[in-house]
C-alpha atoms as a PDB file:
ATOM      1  CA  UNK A   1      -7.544  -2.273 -65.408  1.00  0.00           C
ATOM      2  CA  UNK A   2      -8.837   1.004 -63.916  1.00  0.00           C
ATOM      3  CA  UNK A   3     -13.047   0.834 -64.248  1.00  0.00           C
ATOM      4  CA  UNK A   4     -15.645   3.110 -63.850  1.00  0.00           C
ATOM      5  CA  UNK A   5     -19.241   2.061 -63.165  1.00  0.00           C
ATOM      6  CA  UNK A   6     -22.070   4.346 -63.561  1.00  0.00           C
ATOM      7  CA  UNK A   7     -25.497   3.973 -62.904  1.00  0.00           C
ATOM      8  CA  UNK A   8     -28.417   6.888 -62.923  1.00  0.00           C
ATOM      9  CA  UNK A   9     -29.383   5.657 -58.698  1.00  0.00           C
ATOM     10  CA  UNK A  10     -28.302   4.444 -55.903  1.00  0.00           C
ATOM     11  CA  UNK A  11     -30.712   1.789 -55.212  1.00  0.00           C
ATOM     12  CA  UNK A  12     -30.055  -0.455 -58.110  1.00  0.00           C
ATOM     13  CA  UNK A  13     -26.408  -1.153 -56.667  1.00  0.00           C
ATOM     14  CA  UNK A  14     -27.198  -0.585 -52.796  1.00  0.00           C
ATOM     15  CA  UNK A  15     -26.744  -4.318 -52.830  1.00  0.00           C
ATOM     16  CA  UNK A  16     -23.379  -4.494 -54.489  1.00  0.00           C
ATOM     17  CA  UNK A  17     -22.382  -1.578 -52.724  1.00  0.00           C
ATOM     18  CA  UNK A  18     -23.058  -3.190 -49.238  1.00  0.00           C
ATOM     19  CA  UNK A  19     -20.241  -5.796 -50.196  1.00  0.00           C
ATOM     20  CA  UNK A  20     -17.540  -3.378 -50.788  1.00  0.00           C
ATOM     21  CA  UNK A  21     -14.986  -1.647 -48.846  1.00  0.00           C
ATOM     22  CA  UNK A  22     -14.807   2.099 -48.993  1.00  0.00           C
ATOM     23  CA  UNK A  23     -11.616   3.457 -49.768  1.00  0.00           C
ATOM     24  CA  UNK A  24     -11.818   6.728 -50.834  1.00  0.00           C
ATOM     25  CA  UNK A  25     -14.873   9.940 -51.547  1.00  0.00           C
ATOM     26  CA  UNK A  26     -13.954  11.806 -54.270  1.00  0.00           C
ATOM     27  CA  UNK A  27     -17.707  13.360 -53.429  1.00  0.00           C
ATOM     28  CA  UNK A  28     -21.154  13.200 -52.821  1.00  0.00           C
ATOM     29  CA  UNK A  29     -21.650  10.517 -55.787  1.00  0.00           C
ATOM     30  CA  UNK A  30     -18.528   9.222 -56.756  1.00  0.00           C
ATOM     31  CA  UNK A  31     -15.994   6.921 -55.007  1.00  0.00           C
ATOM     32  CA  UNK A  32     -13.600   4.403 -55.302  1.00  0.00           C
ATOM     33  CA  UNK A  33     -13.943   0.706 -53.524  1.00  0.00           C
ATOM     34  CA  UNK A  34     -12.644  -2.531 -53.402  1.00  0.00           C
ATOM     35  CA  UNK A  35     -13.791  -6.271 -53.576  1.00  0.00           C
ATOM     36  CA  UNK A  36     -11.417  -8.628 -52.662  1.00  0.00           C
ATOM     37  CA  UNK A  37      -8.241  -7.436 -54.337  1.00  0.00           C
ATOM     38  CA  UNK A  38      -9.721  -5.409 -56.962  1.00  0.00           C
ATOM     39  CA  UNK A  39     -10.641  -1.818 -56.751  1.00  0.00           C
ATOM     40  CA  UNK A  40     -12.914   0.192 -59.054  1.00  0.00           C
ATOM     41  CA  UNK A  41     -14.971   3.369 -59.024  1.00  0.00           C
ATOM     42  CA  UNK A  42     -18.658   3.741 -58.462  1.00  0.00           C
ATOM     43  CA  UNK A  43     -20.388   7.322 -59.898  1.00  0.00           C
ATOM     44  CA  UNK A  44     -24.224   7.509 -59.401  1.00  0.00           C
ATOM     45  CA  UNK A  45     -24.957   9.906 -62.080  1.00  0.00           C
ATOM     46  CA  UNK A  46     -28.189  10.613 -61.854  1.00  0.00           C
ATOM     47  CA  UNK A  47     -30.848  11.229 -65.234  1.00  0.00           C
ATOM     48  CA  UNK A  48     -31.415  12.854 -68.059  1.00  0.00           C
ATOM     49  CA  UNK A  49     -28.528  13.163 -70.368  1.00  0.00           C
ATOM     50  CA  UNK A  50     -27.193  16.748 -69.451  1.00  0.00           C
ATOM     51  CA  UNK A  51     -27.065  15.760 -66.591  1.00  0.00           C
ATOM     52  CA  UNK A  52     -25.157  12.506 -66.638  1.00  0.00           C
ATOM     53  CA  UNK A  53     -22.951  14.133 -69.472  1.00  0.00           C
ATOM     54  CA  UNK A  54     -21.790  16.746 -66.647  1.00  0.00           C
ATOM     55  CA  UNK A  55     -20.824  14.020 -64.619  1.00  0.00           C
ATOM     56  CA  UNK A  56     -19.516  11.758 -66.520  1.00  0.00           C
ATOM     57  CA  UNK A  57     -16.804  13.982 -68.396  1.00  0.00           C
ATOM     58  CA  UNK A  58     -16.153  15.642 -64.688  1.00  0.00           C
ATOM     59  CA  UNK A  59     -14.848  11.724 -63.915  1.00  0.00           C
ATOM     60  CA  UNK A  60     -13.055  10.628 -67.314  1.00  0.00           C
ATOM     61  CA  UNK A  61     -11.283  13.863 -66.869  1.00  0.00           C
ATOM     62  CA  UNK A  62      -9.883  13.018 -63.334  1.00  0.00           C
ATOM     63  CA  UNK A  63      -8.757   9.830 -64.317  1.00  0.00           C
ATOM     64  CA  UNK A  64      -7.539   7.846 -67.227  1.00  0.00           C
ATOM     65  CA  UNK A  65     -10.130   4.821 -67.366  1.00  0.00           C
ATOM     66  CA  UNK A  66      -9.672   2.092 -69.181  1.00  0.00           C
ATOM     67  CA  UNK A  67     -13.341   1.189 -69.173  1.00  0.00           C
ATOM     68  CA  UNK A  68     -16.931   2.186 -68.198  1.00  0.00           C
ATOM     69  CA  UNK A  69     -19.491   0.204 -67.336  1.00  0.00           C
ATOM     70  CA  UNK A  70     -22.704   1.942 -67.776  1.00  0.00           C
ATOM     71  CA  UNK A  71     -25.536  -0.053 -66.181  1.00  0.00           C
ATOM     72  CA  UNK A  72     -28.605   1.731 -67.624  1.00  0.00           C
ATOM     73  CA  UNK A  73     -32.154   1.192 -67.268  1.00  0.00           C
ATOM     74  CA  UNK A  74     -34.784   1.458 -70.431  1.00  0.00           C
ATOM     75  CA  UNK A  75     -38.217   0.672 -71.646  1.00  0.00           C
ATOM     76  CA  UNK A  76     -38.244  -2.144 -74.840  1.00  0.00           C
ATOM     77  CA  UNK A  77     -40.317  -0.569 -77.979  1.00  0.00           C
ATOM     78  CA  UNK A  78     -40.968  -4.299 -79.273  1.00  0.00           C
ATOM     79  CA  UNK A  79     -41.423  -7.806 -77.972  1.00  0.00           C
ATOM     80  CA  UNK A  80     -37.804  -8.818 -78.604  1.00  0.00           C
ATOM     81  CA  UNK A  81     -36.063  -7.473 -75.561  1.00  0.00           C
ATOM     82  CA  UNK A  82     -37.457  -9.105 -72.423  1.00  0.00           C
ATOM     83  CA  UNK A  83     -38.480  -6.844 -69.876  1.00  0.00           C
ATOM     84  CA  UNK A  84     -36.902  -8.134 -66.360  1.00  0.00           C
ATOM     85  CA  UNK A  85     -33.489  -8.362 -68.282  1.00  0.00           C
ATOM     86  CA  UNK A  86     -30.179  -6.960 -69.173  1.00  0.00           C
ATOM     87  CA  UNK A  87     -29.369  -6.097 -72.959  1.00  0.00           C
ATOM     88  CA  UNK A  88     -25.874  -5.162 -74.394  1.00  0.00           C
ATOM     89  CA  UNK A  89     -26.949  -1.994 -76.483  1.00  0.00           C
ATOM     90  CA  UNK A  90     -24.559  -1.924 -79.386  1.00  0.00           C
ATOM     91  CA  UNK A  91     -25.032   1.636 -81.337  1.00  0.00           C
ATOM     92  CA  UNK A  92     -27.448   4.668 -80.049  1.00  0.00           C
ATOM     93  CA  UNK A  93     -28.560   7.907 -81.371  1.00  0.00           C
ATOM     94  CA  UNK A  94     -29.824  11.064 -80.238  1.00  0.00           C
ATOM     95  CA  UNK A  95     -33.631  10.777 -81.163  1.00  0.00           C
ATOM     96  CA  UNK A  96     -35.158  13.888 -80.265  1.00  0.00           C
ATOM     97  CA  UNK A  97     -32.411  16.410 -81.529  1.00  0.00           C
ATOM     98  CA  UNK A  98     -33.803  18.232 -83.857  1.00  0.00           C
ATOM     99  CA  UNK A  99     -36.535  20.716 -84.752  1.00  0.00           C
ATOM    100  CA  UNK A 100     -40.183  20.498 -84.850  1.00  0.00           C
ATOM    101  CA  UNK A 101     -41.646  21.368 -88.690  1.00  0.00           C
ATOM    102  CA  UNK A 102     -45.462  21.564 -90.195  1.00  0.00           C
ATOM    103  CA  UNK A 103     -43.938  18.342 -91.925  1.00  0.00           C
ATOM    104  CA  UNK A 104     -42.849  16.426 -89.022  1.00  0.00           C
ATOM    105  CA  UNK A 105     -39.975  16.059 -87.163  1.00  0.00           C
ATOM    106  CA  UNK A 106     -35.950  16.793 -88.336  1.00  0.00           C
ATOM    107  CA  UNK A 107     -33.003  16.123 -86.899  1.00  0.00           C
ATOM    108  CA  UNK A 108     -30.379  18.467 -86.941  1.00  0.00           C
ATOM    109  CA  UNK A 109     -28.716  16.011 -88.998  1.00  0.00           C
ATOM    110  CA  UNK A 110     -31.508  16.786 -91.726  1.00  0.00           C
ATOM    111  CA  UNK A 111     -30.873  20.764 -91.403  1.00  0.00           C
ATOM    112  CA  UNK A 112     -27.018  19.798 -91.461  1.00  0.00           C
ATOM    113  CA  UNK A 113     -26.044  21.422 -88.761  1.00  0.00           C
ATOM    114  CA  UNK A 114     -24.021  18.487 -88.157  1.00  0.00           C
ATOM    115  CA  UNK A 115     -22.874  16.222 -90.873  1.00  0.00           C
ATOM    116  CA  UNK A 116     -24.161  12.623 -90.414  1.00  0.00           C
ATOM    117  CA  UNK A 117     -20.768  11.645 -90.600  1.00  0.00           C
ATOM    118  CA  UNK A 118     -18.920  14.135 -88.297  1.00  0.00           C
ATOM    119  CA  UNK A 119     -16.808  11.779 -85.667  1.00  0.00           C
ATOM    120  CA  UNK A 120     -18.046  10.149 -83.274  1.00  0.00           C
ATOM    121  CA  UNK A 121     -21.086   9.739 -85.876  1.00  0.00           C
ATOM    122  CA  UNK A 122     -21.897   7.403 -88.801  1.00  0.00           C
ATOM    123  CA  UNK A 123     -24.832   8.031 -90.601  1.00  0.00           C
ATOM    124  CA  UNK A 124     -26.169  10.139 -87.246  1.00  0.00           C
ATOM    125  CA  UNK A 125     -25.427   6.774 -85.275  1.00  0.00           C
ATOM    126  CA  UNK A 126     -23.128   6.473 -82.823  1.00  0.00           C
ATOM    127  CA  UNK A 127     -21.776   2.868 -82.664  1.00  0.00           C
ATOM    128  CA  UNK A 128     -19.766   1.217 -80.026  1.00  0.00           C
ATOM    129  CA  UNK A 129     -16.380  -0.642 -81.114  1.00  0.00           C
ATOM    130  CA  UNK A 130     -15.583  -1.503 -77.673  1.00  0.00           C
ATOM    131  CA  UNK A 131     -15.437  -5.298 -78.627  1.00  0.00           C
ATOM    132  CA  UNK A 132     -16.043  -7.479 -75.135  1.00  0.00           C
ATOM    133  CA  UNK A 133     -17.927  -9.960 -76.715  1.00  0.00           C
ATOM    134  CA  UNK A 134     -16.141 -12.735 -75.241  1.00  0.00           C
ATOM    135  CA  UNK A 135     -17.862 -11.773 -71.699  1.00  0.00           C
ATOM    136  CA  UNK A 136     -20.974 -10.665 -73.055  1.00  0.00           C
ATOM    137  CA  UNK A 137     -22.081 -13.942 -74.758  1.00  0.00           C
ATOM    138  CA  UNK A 138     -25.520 -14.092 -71.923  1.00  0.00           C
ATOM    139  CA  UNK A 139     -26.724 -10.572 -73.291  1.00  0.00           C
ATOM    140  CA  UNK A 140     -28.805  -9.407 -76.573  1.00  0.00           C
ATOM    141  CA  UNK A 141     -27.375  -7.083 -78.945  1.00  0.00           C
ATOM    142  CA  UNK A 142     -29.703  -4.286 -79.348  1.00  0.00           C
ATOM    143  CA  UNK A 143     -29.698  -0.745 -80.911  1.00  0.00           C
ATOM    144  CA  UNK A 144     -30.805   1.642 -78.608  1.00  0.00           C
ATOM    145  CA  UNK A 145     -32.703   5.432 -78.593  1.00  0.00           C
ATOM    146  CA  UNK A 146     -32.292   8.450 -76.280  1.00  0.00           C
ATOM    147  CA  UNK A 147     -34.730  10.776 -75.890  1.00  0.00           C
ATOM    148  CA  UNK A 148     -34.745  13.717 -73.175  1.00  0.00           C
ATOM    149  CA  UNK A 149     -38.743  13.125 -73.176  1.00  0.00           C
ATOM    150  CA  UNK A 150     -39.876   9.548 -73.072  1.00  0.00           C
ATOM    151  CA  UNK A 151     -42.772   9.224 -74.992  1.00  0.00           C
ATOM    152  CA  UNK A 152     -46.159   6.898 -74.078  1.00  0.00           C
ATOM    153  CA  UNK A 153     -46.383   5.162 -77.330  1.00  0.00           C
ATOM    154  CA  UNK A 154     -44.645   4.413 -80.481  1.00  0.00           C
ATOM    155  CA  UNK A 155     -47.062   7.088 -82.676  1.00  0.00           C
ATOM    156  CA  UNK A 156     -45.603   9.629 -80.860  1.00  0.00           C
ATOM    157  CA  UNK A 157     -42.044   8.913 -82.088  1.00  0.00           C
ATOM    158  CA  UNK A 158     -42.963   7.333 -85.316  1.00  0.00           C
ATOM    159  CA  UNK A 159     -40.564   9.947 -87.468  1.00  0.00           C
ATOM    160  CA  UNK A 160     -37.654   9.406 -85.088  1.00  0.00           C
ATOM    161  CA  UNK A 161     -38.297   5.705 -84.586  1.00  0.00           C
ATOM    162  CA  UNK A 162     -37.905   4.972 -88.344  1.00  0.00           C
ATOM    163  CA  UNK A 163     -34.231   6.582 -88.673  1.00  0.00           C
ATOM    164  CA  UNK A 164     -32.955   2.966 -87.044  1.00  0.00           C
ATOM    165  CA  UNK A 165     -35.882   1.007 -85.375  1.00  0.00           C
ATOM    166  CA  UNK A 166     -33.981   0.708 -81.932  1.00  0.00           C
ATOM    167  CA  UNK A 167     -34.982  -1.998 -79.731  1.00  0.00           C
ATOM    168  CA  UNK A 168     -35.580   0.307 -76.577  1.00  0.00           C
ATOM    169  CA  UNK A 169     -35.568   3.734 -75.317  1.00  0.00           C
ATOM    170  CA  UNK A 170     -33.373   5.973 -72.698  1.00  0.00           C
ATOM    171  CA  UNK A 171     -33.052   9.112 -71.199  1.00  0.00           C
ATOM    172  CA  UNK A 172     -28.861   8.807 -71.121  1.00  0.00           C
ATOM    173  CA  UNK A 173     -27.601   6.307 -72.805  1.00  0.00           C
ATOM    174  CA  UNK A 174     -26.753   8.184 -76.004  1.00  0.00           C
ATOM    175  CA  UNK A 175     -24.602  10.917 -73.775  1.00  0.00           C
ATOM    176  CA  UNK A 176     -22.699   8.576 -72.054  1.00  0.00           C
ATOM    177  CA  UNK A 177     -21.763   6.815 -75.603  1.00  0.00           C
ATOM    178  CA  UNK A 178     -21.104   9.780 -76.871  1.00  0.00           C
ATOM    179  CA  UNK A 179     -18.931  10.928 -73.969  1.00  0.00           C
ATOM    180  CA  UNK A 180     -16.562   7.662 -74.084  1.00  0.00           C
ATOM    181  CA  UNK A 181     -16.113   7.446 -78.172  1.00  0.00           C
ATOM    182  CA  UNK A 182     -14.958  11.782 -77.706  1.00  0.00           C
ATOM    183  CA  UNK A 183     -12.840  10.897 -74.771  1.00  0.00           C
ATOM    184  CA  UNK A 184     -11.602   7.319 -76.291  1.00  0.00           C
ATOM    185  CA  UNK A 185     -12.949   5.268 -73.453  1.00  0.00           C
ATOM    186  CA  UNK A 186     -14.144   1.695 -73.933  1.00  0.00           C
ATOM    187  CA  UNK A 187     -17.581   1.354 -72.960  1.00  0.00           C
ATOM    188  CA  UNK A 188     -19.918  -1.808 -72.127  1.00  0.00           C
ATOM    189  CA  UNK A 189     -23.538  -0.717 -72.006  1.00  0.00           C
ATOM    190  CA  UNK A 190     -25.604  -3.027 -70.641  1.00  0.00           C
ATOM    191  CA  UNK A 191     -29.181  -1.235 -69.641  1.00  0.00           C
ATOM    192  CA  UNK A 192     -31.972  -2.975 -67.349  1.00  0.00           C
ATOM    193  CA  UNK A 193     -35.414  -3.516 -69.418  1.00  0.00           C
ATOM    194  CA  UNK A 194     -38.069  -1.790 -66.926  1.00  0.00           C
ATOM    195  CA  UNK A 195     -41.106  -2.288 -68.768  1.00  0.00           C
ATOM    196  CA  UNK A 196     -42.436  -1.602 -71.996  1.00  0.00           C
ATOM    197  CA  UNK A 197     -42.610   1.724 -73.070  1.00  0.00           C
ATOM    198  CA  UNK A 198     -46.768   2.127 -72.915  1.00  0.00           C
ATOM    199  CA  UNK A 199     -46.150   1.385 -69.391  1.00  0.00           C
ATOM    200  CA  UNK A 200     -43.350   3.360 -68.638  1.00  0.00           C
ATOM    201  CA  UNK A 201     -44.576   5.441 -66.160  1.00  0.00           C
ATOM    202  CA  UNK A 202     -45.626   2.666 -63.988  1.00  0.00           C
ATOM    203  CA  UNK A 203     -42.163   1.427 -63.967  1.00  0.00           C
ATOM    204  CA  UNK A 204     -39.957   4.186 -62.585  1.00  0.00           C
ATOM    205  CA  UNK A 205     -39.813   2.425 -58.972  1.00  0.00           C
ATOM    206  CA  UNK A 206     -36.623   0.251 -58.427  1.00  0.00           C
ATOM    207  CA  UNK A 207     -38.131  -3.035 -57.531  1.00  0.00           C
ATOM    208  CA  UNK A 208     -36.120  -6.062 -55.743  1.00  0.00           C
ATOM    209  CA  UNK A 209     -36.288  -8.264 -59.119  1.00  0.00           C
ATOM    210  CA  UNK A 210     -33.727  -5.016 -60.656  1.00  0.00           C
ATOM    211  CA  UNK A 211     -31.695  -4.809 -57.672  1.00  0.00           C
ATOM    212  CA  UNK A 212     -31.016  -8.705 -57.510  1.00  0.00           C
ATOM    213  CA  UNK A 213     -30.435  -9.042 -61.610  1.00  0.00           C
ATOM    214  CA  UNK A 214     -27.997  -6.121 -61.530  1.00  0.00           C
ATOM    215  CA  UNK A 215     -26.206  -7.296 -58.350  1.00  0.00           C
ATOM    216  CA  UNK A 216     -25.718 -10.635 -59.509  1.00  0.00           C
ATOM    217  CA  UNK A 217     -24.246  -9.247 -63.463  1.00  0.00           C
ATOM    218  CA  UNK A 218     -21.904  -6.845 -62.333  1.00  0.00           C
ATOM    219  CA  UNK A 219     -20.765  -9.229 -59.820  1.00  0.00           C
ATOM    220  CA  UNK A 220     -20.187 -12.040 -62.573  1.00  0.00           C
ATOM    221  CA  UNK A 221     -19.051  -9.447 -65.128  1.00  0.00           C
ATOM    222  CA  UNK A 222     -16.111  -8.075 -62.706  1.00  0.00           C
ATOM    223  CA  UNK A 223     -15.137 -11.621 -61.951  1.00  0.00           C
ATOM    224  CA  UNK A 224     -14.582 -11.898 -66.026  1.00  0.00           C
ATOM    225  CA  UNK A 225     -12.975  -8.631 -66.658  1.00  0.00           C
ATOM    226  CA  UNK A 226     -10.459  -9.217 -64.323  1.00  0.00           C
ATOM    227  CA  UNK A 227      -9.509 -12.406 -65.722  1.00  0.00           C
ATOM    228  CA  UNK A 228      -9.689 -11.491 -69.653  1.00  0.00           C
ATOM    229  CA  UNK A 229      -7.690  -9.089 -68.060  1.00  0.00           C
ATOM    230  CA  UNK A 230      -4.843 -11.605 -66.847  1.00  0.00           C
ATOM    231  CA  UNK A 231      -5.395 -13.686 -69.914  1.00  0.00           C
ATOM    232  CA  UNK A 232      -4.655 -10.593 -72.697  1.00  0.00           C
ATOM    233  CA  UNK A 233      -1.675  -9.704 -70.354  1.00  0.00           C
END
C-alpha cells in the first residue's frame, strides 16, 4: 500500500517526523520515509486551497497512490464536534464559490455554471466513498465546509451555511477531496478541531495538545492500515 500524508505545516507532525528515517527528497516539502518496515510519503502542503490543490495534483501525478491521508485542521460551527479532537469529515463542499448578489449570496451552482450533478458532485456536494470505516470506528462523522475566507461568526455565512449545515469549517479540505475523487484516489480525512469558529483567530498557533493528538493517530492509524492491509490480501 503506497500512502501519501498531507498536512498544511510542519509542526503538527515534527513529532512523527522525528521517528522516521529519511529515505529520499523529492523537494523542499515532500519526501518519502520509513518506520520500521513500512515506507510512506510525507507532503507539507501548505494553506489555502489553490495552494494545496497545486501541490497535491503535482504528487498524485508522480506516483500512483493508493491512499491519502489528509490530516487537516478546522474550526467546529456547533457544539457537536469537540474542539481538541480529530473528526472523520465524510462529504465537503465549496462554500464560498459563487457570486455576491443584492439578494444574497449564489453559488455557481445556482447560476449553473456547473450542474449540481457534474462528477465528482452530487447535489454541489462532494462525498467521500473511500469506505475505511473499520479503522475509523474512534472518529465522528462530520460534513465539512471550505471557504478561502474564514469567517468570525455564523451570520456571516448564514446563506452558504444552510446549503448542508456542515459541522466545521476549512480553508482546504474541499480541494484536496476534490483532487482525489478527479484523480480516483482513496482519501481518509481526518481534520484537527482548533477552536470554535468565533475564536478562530486566536487559534492559528500549533499548540503541544495538536502535536501530541496527531502524533499519537497517525501513529495508531498506520499500525491499522498496514494490517487491514495484510488481512484484505
Amino acid at each position: 500500500m503506497d500512502i501519501l500524508i498531507v498536512s498544511p505545516t510542519f509542526i503538527s507532525l515534527q513529532k512523527f517526523i522525528s521517528q522516521l528515517q529519511l529515505i529520499d527528497n523529492y523537494g523542499k516539502n515532500y519526501a518519502r520515509f520509513q518506520l520500521a518496515e513500512n515506507e510512506f510519503d510525507i507532503l507539507i502542503s501548505g494553506y489555502g486551497g489553490s495552494i494545496v490543490s497545486h501541490w497535491i495534483n503535482k504528487a498524485i501525478q508522480r506516483k500512483n497512490y493508493d491512499l491519502v491521508i489528509h490530516l487537516g485542521r478546522s474550526f467546529s460551527l456547533d457544539d457537536k464536534s469537540e474542539v481538541g479532537s480529530l473528526v472523520n469529515v465524510v462529504d465537503d463542499y465549496f462554500g464560498d464559490m459563487g457570486f455576491t448578489v443584492d439578494s444574497g449570496f449564489q453559488s455557481f451552482f445556482d447560476f449553473e455554471l456547473i450542474a449540481k450533478g457534474e462528477n465528482p458532485f452530487h447535489n454541489g456536494l462532494l462525498e467521500n466513498p473511500s469506505d475505511y470505516s473499520e479503522i475509523l470506528t474512534s472518529f465522528r462523522k462530520v460534513s465539512g465546509m471550505t471557504c478561502n475566507t474564514i469567517p468570525s461568526n455564523l451570520f456571516q455565512i448564514g446563506e452558504i451555511y444552510i446549503k448542508n449545515y456542515p459541522e466545521v469549517i476549512s480553508s482546504e479540505g474541499a480541494a484536496v477531496l476534490y483532487a482525489c475523487l478527479e484523480s480516483n484516489v482513496d482519501l481518509l480525512q481526518l481534520s484537527y478541531v482548533a477552536g470554535k469558529l468565533e475564536t478562530a483567530t486566536d487559534r492559528l498557533n500549533i499548540e503541544e495538545l495538536e502535536i501530541d493528538t496527531i502524533t499519537t493517530v497517525i501513529e495508531e492509524l498506520l499500525v491499522k492500515l498496514y494490517q487491514f492491509q495484510l488481512l484484505k490480501s
